[in-house]
Protein backbone atom coordinates (compact mmCIF):
# COMPACT_ATOMS: atom_id res chain seq x y z
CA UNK A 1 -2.40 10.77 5.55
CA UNK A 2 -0.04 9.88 2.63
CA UNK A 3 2.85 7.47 3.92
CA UNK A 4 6.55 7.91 2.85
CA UNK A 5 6.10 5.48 -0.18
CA UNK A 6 3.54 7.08 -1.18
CA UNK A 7 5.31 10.63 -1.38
CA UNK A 8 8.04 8.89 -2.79
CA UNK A 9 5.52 7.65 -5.83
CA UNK A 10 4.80 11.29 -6.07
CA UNK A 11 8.26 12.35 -6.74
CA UNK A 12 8.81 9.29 -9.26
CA UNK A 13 5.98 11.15 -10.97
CA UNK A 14 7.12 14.48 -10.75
CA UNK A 15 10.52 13.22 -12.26
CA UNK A 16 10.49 14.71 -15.78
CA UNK A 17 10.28 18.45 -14.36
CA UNK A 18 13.63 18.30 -13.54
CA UNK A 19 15.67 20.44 -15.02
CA UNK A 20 12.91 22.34 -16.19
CA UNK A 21 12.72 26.39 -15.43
CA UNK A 22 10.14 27.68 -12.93
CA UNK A 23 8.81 30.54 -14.36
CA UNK A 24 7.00 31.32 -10.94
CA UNK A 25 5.56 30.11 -7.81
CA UNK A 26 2.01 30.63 -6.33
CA UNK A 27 -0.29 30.18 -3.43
CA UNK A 28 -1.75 31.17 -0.94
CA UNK A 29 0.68 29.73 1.95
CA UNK A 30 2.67 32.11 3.97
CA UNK A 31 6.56 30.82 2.65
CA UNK A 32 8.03 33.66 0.66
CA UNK A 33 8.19 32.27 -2.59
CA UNK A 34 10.01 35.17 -4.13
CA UNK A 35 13.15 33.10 -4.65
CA UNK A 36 11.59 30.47 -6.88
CA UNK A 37 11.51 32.58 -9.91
CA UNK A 38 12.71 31.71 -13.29
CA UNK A 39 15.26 29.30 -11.53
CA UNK A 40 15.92 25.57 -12.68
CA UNK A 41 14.33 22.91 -10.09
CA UNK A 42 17.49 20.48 -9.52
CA UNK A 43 15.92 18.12 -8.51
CA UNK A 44 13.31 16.16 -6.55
CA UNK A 45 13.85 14.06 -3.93
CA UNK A 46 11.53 12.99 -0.19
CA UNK A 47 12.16 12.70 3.55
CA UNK A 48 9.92 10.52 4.94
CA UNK A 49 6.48 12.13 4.15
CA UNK A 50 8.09 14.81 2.43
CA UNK A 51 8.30 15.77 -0.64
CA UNK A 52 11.28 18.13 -1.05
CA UNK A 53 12.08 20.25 -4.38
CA UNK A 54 15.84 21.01 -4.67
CA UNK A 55 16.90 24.59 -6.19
CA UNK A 56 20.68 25.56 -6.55
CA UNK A 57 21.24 26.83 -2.55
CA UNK A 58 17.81 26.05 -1.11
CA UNK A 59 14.96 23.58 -1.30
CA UNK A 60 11.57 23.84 -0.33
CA UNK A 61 9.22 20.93 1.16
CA UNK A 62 6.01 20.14 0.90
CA UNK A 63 4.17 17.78 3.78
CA UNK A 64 0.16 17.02 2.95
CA UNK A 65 -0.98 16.68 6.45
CA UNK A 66 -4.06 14.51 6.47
CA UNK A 67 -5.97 16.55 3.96
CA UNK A 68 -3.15 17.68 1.10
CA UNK A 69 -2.96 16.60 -2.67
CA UNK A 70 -1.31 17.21 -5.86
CA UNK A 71 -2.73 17.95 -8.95
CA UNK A 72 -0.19 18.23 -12.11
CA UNK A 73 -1.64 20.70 -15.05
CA UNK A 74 -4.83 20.56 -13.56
CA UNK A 75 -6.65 22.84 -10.93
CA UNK A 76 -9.25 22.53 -8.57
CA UNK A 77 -12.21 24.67 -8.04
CA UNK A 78 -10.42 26.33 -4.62
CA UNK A 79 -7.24 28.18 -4.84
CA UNK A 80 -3.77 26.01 -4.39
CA UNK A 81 -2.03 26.54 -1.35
CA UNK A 82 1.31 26.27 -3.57
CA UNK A 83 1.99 25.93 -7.47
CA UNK A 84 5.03 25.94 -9.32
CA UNK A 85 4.68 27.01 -12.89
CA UNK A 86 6.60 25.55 -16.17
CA UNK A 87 6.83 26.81 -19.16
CA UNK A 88 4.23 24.86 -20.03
CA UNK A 89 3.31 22.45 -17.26
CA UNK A 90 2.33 23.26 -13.81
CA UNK A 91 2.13 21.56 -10.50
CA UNK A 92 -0.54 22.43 -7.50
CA UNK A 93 -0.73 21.57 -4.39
CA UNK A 94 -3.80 22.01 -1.99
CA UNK A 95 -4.03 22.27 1.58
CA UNK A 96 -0.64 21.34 1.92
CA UNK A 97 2.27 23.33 4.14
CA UNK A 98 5.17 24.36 2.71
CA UNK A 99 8.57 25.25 4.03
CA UNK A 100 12.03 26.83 2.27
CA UNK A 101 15.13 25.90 3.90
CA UNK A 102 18.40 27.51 2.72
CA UNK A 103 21.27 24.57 2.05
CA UNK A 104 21.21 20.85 1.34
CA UNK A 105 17.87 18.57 3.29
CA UNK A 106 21.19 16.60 4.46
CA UNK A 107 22.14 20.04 6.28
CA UNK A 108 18.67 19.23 8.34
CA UNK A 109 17.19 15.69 7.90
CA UNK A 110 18.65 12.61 9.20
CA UNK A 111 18.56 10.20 6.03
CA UNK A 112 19.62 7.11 8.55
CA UNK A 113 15.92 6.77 9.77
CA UNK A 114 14.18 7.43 6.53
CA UNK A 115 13.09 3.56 5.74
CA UNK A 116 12.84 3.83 2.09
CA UNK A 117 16.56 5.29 2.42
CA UNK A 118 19.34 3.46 0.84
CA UNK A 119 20.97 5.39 4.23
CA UNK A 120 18.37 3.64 6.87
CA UNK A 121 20.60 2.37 9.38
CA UNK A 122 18.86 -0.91 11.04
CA UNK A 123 21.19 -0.67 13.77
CA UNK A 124 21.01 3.01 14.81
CA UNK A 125 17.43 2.75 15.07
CA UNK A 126 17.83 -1.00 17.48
CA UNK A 127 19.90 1.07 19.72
CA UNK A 128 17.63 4.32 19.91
CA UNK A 129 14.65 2.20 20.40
CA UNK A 130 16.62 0.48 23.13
CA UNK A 131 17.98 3.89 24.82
CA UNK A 132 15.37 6.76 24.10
CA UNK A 133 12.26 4.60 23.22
CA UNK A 134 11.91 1.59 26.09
CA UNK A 135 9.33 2.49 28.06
CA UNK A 136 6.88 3.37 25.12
CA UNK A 137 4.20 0.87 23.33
CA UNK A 138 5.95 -0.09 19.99
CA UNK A 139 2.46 0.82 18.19
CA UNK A 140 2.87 4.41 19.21
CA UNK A 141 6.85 4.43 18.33
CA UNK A 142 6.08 3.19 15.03
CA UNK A 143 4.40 6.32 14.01
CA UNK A 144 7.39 8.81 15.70
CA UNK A 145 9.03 10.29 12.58
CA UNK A 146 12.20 10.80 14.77
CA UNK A 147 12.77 7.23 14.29
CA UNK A 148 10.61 5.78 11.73
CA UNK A 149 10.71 8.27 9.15
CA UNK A 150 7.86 7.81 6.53
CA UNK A 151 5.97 4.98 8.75
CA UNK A 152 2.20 5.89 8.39
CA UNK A 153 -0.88 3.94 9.92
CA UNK A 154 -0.87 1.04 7.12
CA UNK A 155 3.01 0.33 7.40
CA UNK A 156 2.28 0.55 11.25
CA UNK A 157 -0.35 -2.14 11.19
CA UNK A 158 0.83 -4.65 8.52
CA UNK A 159 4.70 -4.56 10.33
CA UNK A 160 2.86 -5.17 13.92
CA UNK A 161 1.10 -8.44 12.43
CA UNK A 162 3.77 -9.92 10.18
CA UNK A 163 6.53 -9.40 13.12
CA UNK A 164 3.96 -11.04 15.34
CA UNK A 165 4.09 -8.70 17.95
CA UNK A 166 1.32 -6.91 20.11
CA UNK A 167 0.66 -3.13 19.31
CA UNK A 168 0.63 -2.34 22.90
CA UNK A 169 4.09 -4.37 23.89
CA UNK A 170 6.77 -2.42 25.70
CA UNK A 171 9.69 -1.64 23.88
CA UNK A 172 12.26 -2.86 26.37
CA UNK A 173 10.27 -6.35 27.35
CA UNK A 174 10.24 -7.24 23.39
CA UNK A 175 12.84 -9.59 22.72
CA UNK A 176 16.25 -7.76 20.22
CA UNK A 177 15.57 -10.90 17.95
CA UNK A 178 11.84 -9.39 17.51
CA UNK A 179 13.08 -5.84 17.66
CA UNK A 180 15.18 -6.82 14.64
CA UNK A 181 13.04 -8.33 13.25
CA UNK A 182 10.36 -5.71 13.05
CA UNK A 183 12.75 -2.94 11.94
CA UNK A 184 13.68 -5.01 8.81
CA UNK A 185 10.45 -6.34 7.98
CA UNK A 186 9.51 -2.15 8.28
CA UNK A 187 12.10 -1.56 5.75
CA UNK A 188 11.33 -4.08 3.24
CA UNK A 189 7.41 -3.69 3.74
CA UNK A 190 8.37 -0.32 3.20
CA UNK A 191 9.73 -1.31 -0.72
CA UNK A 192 6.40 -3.31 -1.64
CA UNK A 193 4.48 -0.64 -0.58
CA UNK A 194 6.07 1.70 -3.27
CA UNK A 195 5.93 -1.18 -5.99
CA UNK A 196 1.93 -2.00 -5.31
CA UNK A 197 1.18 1.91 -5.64
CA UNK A 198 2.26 1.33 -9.49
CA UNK A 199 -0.79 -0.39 -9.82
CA UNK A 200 -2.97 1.13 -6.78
CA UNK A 201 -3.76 -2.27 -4.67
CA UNK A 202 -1.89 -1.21 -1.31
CA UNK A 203 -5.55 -1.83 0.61
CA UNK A 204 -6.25 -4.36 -1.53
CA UNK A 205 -2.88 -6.50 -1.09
CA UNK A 206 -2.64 -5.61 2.58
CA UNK A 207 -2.94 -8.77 4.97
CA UNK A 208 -4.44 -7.34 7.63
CA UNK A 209 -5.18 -4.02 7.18
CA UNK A 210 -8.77 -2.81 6.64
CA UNK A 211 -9.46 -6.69 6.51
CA UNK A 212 -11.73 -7.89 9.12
CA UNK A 213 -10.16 -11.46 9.23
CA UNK A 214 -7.13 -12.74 10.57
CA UNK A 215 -5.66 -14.68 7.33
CA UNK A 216 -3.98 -17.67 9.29
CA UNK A 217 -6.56 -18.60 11.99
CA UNK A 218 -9.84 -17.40 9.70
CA UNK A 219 -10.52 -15.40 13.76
CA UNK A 220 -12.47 -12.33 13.51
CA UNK A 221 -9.53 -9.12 13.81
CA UNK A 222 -9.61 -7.07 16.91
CA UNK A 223 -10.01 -3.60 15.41
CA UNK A 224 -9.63 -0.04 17.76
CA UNK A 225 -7.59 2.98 18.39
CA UNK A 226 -4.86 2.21 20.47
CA UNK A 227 -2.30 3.98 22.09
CA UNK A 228 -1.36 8.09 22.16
CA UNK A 229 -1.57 7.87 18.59
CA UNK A 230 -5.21 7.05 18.65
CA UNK A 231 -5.15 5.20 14.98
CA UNK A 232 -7.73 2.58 14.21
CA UNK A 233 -5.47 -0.96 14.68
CA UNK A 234 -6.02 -4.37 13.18
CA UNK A 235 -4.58 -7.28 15.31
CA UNK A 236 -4.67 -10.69 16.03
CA UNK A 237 -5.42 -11.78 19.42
CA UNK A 238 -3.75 -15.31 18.26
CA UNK A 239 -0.83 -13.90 15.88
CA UNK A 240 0.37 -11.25 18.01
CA UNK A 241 2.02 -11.84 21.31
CA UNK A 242 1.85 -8.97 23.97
CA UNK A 243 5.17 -8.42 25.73
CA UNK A 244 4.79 -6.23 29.03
């Protein structure tokens, strides 16, 4: 499933259709598209793992799910689930759900928990963890998009094991320093992650994830799916303490 930097590499991409016309829009998804005809796409912007196109009084997002991609001027063999067409340019999108809201995202999305958001507010998200989130296993709040807007399985893992902390630890028996800590290490693994997809090594410049070694105690990783989230986890029994 795509993570929020990696949506947000998507819409760095998609940049120089802005301003453009759509002449129409396609697919096979159930959103009326009748409104996104021959009218100028403002501009493009994300949420998270959303990747939201911006039209005069509406927008419409896209989310991939665990199976969606984008293909720009070029089609694949099935049918798209949505396509806007350019003049001459077009963009598809396959198994991937769509949704038009009328207004401004701000109108609906809360930009304070987004962590690649110039908006993500480190503090509002210490004091919901503390007041709406304490009784949870930080591994599984990691991956709630109420909070953690854009965090996928790789941010998950590689935040866990440079903040040192368990994935199964109890929010409210974590220390605020490490609470603190781990929301602003999410925030500014969140920035690398965008800058290594330039160049396509996130796996390949993670520390721990899909590694099988721990990279301070050369320990063999412990690797499962924990939690309600069921994701497959890397951790170090050494590196990461367990607070419950």
């Amino acid at each position: 499933m795509p993570e929020g930097p990696t949506i947000k590499f998507l819409a760095q991409k998609l940049q120089k259709f802005v301003g453009e016309k759509v002449t129409e829009a396609s697919g096979y998804g159930e959103m009326d598209k009748s409104k996104i005809d021959n009218i100028k796409l403002e501009n493009i912007e994300t949420f998270g793992k959303n990747l939201i196109f911006l039209f005069k009084d509406f927008f419409v997002t896209a989310h991939f799910g665990l199976f969606g991609s984008m293909k720009i001027n070029e089609r694949k063999k099935v049918n798209a689930s949505f396509a806007l067409h350019f003049t001459n340019d077009e963009i598809n999108f396959y198994v991937t759900r769509t949704k038009l809201y009328e207004g401004k995202p701000q109108d609906y999305f809360n930009f304070k928990t987004d962590i690649l958001k110039p908006e993500f507010d480190q503090k509002l998200i210490l004091e919901t963890l503390q007041n709406k989130f304490s009784k949870k296993m930080i591994g599984d709040v990691l991956m709630d998009q109420s909070i953690f807007t854009g965090v996928g399985n790789i941010i998950r893992v590689e935040v866990l094991y440079r903040s040192k902390i368990h994935p199964e630890s109890i929010v409210e028996k974590i220390p605020v320093k490490k609470l603190k800590e781990l929301i602003k290490i999410t925030a500014y693994y969140a920035e690398e992650f965008l800058i290594l997809m330039t160049n396509d090594c996130v796996k390949k410049d993670a520390i721990v994830y899909a590694k099988k070694v721990c990279p301070i105690h050369k320990t063999d990783l412990e690797i499962e799916k924990m939690g309600k989230v069921k994701r497959t986890t890397y951790w170090c029994k050494k590196c990461q303490k367990l607070y419950n």
